[in-house]
N, C-alpha and C. Protein backbone atom coordinates (compact mmCIF):
# COMPACT_ATOMS: atom_id res chain seq x y z
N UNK A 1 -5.70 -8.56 3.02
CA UNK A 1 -4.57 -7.68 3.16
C UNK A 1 -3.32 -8.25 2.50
N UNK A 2 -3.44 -8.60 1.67
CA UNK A 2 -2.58 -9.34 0.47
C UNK A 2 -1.41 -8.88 -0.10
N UNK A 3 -2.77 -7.42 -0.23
CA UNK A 3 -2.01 -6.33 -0.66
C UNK A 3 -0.76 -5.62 -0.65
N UNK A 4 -0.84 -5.13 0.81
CA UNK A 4 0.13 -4.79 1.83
C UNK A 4 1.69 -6.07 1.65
N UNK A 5 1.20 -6.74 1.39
CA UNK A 5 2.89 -7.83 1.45
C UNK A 5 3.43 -7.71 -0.10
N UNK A 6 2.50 -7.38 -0.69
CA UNK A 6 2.89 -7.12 -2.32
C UNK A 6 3.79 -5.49 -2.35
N UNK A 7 3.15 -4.71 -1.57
CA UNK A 7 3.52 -2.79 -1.82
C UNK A 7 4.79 -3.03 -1.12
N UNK A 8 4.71 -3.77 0.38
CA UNK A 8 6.04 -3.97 1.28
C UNK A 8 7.33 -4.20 0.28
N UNK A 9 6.92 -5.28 -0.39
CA UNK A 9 7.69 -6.47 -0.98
C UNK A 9 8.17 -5.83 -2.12
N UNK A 10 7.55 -5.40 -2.97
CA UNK A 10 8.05 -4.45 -4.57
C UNK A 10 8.62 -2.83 -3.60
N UNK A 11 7.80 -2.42 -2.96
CA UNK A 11 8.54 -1.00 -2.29
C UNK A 11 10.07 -1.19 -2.09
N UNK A 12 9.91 -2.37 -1.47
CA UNK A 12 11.45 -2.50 -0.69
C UNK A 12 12.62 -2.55 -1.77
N UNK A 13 12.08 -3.08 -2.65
CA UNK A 13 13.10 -3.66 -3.94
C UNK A 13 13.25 -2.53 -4.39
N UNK A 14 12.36 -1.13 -4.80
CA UNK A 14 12.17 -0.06 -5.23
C UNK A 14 13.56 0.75 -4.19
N UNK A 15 13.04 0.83 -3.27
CA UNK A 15 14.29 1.43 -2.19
C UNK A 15 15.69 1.03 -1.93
N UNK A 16 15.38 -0.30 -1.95
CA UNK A 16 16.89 -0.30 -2.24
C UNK A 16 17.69 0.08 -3.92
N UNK A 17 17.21 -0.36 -4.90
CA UNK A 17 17.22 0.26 -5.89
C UNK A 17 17.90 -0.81 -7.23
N UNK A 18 16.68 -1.55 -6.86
CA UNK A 18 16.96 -3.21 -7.59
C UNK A 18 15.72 -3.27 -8.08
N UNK A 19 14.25 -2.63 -8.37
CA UNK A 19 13.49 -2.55 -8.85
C UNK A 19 13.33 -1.87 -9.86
N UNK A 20 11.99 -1.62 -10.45
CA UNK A 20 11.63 -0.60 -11.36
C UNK A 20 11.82 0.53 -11.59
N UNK A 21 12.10 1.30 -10.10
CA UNK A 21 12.68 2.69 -10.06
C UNK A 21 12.74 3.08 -9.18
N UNK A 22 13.56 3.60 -9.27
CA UNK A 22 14.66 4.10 -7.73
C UNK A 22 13.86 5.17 -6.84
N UNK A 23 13.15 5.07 -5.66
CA UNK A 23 12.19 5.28 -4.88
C UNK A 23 13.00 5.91 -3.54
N UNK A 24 12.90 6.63 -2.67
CA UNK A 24 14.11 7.03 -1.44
C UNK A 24 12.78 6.59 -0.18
N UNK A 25 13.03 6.33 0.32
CA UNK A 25 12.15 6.23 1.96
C UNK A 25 11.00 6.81 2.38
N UNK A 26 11.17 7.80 1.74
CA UNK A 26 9.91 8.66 2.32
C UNK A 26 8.72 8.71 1.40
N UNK A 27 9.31 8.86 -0.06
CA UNK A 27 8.30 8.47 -1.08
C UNK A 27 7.61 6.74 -1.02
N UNK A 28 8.64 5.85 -0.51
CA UNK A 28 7.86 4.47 0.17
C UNK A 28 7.01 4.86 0.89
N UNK A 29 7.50 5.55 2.15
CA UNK A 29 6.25 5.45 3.57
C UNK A 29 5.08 6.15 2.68
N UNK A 30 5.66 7.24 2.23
CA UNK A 30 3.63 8.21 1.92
C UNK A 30 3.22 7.36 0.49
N UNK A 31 3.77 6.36 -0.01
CA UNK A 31 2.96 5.83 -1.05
C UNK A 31 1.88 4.54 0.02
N UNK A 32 3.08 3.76 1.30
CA UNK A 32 2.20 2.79 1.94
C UNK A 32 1.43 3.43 2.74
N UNK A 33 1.51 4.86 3.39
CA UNK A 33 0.29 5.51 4.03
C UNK A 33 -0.39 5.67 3.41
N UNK A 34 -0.64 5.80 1.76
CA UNK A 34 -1.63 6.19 1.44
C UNK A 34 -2.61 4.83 1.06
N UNK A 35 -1.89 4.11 0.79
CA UNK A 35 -2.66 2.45 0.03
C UNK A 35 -3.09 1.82 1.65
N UNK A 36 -2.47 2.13 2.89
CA UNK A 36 -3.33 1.68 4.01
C UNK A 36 -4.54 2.70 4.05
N UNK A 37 -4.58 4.06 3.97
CA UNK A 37 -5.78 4.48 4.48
C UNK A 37 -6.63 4.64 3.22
N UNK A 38 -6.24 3.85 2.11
CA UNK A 38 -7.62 3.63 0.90
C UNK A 38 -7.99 2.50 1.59
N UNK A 39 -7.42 1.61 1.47
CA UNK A 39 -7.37 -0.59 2.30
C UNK A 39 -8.44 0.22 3.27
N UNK A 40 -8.48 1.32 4.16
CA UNK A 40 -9.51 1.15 5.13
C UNK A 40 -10.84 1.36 4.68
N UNK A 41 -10.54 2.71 3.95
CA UNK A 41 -11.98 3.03 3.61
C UNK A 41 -12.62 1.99 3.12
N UNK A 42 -11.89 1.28 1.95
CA UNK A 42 -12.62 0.59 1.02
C UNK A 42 -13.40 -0.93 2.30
N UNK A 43 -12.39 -0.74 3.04
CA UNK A 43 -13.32 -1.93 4.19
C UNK A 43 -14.44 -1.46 4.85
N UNK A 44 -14.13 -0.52 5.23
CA UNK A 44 -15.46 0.10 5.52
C UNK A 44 -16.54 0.57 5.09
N UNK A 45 -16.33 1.12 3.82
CA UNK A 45 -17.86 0.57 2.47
C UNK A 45 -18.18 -0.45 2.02
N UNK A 46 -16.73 -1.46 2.56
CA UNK A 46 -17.57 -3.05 1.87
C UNK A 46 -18.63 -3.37 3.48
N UNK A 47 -18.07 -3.13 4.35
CA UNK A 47 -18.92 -3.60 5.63
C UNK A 47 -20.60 -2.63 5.75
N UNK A 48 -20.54 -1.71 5.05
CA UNK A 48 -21.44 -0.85 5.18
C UNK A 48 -22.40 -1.64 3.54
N UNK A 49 -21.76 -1.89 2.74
CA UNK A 49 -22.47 -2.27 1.80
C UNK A 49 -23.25 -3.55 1.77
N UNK A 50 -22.38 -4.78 2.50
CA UNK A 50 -23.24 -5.68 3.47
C UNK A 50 -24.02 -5.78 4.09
N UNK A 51 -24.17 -4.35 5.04
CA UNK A 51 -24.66 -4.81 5.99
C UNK A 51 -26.40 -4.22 5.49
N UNK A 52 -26.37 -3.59 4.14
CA UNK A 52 -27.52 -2.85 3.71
C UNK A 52 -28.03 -3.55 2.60
């Protein structure tokens, strides 16, 4: 979950508006809702792909 401290970390810079491009709050949250509920699936086909 590496990940997640990288999207936090560049998002935030994005929002405040010292990054790459100027991002408002809400386009943060539904970009990190969406990269958590891929992060799940993709755990849950790696655990399913293991375990077969």
């Amino acid at each position: 979950m590496f990940g997640i401290v990288l999207i936090i970390y560049f998002g935030g810079r994005n929002v405040l508006h010292i990054g790459w491009k100027a991002w408002d709050l809400a386009s943060f949250t539904t970009f990190l809702a969406c990269f958590t509920k891929l992060a799940t699936k993709v755990s849950h086909a790696a655990k399913l792909f293991n375990a077969v």
